[in-house]
C-alpha atoms as a PDB file:
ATOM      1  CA  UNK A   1      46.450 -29.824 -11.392  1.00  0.00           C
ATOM      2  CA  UNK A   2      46.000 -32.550 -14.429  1.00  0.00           C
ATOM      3  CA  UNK A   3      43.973 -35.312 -13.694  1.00  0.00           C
ATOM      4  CA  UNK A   4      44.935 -38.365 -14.973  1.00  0.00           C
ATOM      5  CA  UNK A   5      43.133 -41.768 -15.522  1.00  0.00           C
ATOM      6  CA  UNK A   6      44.498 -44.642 -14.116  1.00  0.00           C
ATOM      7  CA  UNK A   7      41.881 -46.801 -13.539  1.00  0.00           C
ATOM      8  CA  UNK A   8      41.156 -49.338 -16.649  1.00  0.00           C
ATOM      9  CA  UNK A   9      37.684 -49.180 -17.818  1.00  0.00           C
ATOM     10  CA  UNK A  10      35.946 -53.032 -17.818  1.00  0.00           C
ATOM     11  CA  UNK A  11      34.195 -52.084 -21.318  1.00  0.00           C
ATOM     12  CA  UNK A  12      35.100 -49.217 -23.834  1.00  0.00           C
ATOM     13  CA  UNK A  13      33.196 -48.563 -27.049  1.00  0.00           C
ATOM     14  CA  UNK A  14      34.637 -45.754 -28.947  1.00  0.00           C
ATOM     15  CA  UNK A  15      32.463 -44.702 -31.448  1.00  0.00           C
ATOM     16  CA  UNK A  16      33.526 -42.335 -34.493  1.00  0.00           C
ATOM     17  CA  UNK A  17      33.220 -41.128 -37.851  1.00  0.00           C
ATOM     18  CA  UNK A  18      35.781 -42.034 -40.063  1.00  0.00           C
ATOM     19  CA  UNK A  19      38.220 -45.117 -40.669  1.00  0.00           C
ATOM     20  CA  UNK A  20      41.266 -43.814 -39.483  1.00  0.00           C
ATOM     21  CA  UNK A  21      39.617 -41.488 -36.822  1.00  0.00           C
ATOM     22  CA  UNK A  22      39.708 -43.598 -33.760  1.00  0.00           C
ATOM     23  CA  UNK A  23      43.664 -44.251 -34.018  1.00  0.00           C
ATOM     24  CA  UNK A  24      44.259 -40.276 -34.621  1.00  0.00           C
ATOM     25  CA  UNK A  25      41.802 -39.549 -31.628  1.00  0.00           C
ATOM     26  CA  UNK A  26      42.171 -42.074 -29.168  1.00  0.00           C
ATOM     27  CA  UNK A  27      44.401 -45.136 -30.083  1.00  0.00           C
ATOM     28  CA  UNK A  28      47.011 -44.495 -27.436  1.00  0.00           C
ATOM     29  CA  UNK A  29      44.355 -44.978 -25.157  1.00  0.00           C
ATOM     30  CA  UNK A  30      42.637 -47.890 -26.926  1.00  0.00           C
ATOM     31  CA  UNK A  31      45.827 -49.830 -27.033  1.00  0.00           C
ATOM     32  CA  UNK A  32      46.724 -49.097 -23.710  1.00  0.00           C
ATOM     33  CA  UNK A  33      43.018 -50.259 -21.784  1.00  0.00           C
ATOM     34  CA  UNK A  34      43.207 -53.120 -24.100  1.00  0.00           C
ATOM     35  CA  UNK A  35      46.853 -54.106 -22.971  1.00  0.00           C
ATOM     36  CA  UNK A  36      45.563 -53.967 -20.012  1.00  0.00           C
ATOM     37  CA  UNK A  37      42.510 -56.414 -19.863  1.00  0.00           C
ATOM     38  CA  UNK A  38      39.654 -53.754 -21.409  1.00  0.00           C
ATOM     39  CA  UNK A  39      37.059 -55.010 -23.783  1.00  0.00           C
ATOM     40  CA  UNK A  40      37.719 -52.397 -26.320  1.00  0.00           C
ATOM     41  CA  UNK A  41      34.834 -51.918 -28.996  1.00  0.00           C
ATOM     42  CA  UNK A  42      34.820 -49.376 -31.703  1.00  0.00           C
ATOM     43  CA  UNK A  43      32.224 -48.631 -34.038  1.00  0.00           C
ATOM     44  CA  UNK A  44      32.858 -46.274 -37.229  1.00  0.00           C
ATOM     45  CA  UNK A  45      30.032 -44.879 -38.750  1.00  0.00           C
ATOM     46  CA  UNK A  46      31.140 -43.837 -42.385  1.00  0.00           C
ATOM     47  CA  UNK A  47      32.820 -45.929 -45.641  1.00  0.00           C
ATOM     48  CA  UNK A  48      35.190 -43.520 -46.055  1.00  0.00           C
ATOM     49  CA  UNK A  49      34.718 -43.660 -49.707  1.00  0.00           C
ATOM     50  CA  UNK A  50      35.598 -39.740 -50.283  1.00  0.00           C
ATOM     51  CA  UNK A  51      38.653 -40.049 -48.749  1.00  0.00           C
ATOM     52  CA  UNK A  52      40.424 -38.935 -51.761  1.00  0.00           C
ATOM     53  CA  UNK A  53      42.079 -35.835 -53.609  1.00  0.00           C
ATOM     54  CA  UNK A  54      42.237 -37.815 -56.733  1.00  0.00           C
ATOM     55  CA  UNK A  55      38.669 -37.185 -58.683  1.00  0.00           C
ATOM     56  CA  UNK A  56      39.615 -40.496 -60.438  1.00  0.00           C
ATOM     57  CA  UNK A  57      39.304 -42.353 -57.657  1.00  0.00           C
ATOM     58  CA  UNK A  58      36.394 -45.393 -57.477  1.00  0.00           C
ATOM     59  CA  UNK A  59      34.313 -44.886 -53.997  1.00  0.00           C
ATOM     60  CA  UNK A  60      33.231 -48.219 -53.949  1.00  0.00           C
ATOM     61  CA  UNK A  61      36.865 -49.514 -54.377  1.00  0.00           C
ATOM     62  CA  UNK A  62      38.182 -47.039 -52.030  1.00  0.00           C
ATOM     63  CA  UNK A  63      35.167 -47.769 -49.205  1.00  0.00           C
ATOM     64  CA  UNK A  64      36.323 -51.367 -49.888  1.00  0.00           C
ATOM     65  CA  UNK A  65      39.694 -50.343 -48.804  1.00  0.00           C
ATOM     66  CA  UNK A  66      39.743 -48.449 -46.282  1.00  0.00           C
ATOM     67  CA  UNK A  67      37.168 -51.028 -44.896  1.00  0.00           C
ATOM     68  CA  UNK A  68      40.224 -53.450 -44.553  1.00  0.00           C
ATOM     69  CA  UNK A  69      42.405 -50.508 -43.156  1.00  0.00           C
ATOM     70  CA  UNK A  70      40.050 -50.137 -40.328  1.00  0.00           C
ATOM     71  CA  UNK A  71      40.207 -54.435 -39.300  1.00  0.00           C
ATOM     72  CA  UNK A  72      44.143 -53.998 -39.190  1.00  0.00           C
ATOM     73  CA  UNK A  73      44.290 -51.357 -37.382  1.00  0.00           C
ATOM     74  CA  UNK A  74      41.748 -52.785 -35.043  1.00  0.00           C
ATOM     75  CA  UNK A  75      43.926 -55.820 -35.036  1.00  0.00           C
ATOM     76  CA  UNK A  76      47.281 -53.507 -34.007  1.00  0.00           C
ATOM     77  CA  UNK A  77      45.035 -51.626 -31.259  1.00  0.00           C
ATOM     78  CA  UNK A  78      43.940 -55.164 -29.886  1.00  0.00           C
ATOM     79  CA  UNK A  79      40.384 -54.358 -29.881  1.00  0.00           C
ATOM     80  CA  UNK A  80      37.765 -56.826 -29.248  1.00  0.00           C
ATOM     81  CA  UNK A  81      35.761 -55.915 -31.933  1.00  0.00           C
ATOM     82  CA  UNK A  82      34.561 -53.400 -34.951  1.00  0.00           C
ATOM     83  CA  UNK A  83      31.799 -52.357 -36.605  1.00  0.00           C
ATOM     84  CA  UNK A  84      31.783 -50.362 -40.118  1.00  0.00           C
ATOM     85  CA  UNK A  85      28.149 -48.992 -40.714  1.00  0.00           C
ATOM     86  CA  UNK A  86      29.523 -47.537 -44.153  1.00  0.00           C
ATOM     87  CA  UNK A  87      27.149 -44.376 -44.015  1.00  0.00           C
ATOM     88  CA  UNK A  88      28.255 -42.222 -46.846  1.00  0.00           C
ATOM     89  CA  UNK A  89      31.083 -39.542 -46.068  1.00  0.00           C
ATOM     90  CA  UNK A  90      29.244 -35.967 -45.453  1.00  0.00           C
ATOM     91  CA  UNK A  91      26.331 -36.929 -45.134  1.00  0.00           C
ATOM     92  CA  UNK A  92      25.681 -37.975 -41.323  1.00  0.00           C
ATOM     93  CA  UNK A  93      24.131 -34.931 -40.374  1.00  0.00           C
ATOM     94  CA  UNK A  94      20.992 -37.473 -42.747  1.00  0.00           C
ATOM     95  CA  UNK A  95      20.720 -40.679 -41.390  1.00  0.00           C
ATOM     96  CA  UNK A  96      17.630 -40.110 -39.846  1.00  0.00           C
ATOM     97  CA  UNK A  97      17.864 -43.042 -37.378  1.00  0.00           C
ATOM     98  CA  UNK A  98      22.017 -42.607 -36.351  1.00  0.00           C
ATOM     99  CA  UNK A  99      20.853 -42.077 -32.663  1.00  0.00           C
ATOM    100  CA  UNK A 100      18.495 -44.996 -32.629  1.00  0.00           C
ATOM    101  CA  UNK A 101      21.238 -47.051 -34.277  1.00  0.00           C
ATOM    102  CA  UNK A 102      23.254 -45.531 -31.295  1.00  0.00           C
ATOM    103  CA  UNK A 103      21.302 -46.879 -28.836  1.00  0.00           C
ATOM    104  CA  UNK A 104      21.245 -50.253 -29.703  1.00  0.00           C
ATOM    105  CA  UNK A 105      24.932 -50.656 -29.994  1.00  0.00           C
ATOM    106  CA  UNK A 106      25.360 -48.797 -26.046  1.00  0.00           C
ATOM    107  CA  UNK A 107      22.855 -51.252 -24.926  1.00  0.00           C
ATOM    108  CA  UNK A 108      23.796 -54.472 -26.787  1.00  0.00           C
ATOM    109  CA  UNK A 109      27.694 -53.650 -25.888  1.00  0.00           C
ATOM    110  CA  UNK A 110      26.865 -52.215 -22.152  1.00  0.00           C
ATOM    111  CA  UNK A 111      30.284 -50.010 -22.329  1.00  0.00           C
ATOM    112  CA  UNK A 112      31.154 -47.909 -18.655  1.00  0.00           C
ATOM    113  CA  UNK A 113      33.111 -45.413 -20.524  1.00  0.00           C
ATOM    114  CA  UNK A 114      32.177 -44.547 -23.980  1.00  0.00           C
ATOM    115  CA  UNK A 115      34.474 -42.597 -26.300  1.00  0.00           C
ATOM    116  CA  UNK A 116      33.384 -39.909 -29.249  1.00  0.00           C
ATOM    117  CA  UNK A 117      34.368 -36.707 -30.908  1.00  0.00           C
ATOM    118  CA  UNK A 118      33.791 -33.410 -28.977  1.00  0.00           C
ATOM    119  CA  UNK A 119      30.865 -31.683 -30.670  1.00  0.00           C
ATOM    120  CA  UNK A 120      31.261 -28.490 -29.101  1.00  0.00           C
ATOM    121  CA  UNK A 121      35.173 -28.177 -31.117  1.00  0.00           C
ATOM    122  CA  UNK A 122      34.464 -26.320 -34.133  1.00  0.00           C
ATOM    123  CA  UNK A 123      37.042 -23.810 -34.802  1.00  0.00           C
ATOM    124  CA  UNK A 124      40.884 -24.755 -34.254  1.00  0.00           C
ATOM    125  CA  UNK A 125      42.347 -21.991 -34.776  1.00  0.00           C
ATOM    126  CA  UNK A 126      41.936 -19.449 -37.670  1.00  0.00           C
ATOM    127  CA  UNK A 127      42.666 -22.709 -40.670  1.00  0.00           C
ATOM    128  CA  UNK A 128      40.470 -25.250 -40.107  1.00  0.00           C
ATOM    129  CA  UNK A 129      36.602 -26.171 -39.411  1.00  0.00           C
ATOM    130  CA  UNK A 130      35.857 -29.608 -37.664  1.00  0.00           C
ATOM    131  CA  UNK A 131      34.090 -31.862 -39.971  1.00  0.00           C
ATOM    132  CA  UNK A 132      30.290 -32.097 -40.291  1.00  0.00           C
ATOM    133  CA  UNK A 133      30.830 -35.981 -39.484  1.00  0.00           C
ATOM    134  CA  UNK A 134      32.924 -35.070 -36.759  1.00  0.00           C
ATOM    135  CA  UNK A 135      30.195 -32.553 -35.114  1.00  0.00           C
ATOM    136  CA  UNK A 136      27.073 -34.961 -36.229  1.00  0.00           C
ATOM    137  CA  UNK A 137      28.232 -38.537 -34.391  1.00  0.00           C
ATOM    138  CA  UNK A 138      29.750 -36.809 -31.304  1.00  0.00           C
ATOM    139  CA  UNK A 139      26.285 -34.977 -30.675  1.00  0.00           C
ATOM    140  CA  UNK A 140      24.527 -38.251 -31.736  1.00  0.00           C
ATOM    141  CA  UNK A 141      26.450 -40.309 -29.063  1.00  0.00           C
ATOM    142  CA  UNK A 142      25.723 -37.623 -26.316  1.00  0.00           C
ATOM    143  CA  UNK A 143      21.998 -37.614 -27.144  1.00  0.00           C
ATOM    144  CA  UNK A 144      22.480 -41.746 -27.403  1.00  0.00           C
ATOM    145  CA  UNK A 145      23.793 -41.796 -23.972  1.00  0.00           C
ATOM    146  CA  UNK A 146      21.947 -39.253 -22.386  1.00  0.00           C
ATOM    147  CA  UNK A 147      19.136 -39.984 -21.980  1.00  0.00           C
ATOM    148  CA  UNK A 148      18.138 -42.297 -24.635  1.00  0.00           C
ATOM    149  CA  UNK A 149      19.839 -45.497 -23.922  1.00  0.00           C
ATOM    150  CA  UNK A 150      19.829 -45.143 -20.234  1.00  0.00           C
ATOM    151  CA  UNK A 151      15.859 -44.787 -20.375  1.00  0.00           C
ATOM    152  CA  UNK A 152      13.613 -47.942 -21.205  1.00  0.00           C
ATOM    153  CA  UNK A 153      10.870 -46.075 -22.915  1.00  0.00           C
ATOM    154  CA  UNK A 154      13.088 -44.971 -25.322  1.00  0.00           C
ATOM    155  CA  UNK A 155      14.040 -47.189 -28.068  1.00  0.00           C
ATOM    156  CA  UNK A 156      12.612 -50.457 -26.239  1.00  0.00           C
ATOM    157  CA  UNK A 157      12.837 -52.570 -29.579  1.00  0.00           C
ATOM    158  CA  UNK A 158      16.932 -51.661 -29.228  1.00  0.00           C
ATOM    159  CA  UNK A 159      17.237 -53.315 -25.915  1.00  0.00           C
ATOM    160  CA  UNK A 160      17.310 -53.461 -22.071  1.00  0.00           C
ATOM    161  CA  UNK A 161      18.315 -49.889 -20.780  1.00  0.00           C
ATOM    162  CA  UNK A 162      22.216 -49.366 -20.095  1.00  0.00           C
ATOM    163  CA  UNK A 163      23.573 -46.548 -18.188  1.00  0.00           C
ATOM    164  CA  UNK A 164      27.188 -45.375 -19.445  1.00  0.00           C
ATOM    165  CA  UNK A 165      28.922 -44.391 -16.672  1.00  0.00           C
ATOM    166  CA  UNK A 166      31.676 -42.078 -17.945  1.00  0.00           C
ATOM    167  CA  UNK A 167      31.846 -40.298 -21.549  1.00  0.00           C
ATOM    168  CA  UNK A 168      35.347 -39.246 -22.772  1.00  0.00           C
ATOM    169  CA  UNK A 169      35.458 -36.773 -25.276  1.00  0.00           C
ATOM    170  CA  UNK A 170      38.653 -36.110 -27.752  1.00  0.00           C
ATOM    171  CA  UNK A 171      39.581 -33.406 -30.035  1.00  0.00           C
ATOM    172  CA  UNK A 172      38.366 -30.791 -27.380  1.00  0.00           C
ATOM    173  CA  UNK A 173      39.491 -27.352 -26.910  1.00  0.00           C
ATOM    174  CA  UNK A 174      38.437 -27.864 -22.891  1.00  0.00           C
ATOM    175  CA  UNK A 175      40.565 -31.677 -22.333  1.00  0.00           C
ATOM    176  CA  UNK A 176      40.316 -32.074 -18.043  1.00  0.00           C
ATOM    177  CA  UNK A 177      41.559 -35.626 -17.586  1.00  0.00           C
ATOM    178  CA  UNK A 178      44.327 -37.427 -19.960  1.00  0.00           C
ATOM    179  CA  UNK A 179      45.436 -41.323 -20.602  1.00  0.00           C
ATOM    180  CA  UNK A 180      49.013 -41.750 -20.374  1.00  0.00           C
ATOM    181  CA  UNK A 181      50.055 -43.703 -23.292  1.00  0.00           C
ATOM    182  CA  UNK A 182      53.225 -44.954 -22.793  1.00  0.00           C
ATOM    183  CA  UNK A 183      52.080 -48.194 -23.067  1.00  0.00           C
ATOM    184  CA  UNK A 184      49.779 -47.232 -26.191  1.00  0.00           C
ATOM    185  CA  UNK A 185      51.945 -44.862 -28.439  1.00  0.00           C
ATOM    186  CA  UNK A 186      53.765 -47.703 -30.520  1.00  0.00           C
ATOM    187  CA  UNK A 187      50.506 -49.399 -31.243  1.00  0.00           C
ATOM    188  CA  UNK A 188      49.145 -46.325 -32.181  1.00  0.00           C
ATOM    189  CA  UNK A 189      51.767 -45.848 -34.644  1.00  0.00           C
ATOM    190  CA  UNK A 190      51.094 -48.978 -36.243  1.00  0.00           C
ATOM    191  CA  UNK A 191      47.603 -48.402 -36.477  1.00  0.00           C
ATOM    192  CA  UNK A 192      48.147 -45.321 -38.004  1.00  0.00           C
ATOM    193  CA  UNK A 193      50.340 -47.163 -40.820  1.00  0.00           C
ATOM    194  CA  UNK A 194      47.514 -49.579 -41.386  1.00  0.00           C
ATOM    195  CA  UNK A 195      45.494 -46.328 -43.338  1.00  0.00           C
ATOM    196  CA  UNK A 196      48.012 -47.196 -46.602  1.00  0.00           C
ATOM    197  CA  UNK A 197      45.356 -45.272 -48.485  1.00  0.00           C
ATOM    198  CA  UNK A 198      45.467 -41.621 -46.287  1.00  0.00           C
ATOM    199  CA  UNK A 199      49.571 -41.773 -45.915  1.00  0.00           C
ATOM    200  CA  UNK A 200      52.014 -39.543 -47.804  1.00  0.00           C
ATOM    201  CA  UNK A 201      54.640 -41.418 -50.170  1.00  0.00           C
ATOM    202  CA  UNK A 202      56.844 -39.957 -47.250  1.00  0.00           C
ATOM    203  CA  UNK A 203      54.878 -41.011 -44.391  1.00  0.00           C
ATOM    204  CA  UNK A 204      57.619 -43.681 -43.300  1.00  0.00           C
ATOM    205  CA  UNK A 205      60.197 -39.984 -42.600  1.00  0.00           C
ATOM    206  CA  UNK A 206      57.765 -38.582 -40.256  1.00  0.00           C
ATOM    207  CA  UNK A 207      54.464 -39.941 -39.333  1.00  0.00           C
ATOM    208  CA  UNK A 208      55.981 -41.743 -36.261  1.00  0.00           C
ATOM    209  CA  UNK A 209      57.799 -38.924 -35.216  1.00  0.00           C
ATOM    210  CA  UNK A 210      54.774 -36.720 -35.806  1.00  0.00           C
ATOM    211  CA  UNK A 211      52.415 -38.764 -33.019  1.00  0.00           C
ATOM    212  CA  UNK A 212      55.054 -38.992 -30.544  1.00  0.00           C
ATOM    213  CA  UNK A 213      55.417 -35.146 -30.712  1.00  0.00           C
ATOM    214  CA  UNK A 214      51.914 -34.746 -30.213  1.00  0.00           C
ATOM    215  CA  UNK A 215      51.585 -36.921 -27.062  1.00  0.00           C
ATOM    216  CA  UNK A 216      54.740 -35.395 -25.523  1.00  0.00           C
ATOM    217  CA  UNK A 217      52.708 -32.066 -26.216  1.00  0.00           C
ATOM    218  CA  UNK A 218      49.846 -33.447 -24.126  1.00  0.00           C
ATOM    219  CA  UNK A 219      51.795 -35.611 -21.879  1.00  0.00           C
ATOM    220  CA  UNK A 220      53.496 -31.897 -20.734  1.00  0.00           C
ATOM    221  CA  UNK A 221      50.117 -30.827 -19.731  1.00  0.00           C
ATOM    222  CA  UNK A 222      49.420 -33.809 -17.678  1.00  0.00           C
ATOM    223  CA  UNK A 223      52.696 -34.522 -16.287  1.00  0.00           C
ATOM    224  CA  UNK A 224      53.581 -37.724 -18.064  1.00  0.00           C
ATOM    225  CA  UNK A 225      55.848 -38.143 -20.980  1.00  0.00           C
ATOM    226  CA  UNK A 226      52.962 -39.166 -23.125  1.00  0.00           C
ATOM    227  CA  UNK A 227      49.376 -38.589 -23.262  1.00  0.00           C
ATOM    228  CA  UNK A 228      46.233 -38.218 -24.869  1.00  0.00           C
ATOM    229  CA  UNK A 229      43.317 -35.676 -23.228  1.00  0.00           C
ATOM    230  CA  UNK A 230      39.667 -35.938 -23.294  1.00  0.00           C
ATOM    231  CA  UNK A 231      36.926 -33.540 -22.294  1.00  0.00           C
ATOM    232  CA  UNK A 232      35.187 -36.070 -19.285  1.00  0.00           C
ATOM    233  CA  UNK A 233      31.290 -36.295 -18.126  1.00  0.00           C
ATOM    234  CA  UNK A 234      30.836 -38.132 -15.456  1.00  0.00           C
ATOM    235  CA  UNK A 235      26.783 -39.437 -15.861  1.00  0.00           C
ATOM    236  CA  UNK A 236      27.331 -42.013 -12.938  1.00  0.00           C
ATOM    237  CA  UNK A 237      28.660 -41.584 -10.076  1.00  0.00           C
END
């Protein structure tokens, strides 16, 4: 039978690669724990600055952008706070110190459930490869949280150890639990509008449409009219 998770986290940091990433992945959920009372937190690790089909595009305007994108969506989500570390796009798998970075942010924010890309999601089907930003932050968080931040010897310059409690994972091909989302789907739709510089000319005929299909699709495998599922660890018990 579906699990589903009722119970509203005290402190959520959702940590990702891209600017619009968190509101595709997780912003149902987002909205919805910080509706409820959650201290939501989301960090996003790239600028976003090759987020473009057009080769005449400026990266710095465009990182510029997008940056703005990401503080009103944040602002429709209701989250407490975000962080933009403007790493360049493709090239995560580089930053030599991402985990360390990691670490400091799980220990400075002291989250119970933290929220990241599944890793382990490569193929989806037959037409599309998860990106290398995608793969590269949701393995740095798992190495972040486990052990690293949870262990004083590691990192000890980064702060007094913290140990994350739960780790939700989205985008996986193996979801166990889900977040009904309700309560979160309009907010996630106007989240979603706030990426003016990823959205179709027609975007306003189906976007809205588009996310409510996909969390009736989930919400059918959890029993709920709406929902978002994650792949769960449970490092606390």
């Amino acid at each position: 039978m579906a699990e589903l998770l009722d119970d509203v986290p005290k402190r959520v940091l959702a940590v990702y690669a891209h600017p619009d990433d968190p509101e595709v992945s997780c912003g149902g959920a987002l909205a919805r724990w910080s509706a409820a009372g959650s201290e939501v937190y989301v960090v996003v690790a790239c600028a976003g600055e090759k987020g473009s089909a057009d080769p005449a595009t400026d990266p710095e305007v465009l990182a510029e952008r997008r940056a703005g994108e990401v503080r009103a969506a944040a602002h429709a989500l209701g989250v407490a706070d975000v962080e933009l570390w403007a790493h360049s796009d493709g090239e995560l798998d580089r930053v030599t110190d991402l985990r360390e970075q990691l670490v400091g942010t799980v220990r400075r924010i002291r989250p119970d459930v933290v929220v990241a890309p599944d890793p382990t999601a490569v193929f989806f089907g037959d037409g599309y490869v998860n990106h290398v930003d995608h793969r590269t932050i949701g393995w740095a968080v798992l190495d972040a949280v486990t052990p690293a931040a949870a262990s004083p010897l590691y990192h000890p310059e980064r702060g007094s150890a913290h140990a994350v409690a739960t780790v939700l994972l989205s985008g996986s091909l193996e979801p166990d639990v889900w977040v009904d989302i309700a309560d979160g789907l309009d907010a996630k739709v106007r989240a979603l509008f706030c990426h003016t510089s990823q959205l179709a000319e027609d975007a306003d005929d189906w976007l809205a449409d588009f996310v409510r299909s996909r969390g009736e699709e989930e919400g059918r495998r959890a029993g709920v009219a709406l929902a978002e599922g994650f792949r769960r660890l449970r490092l606390v018990r």
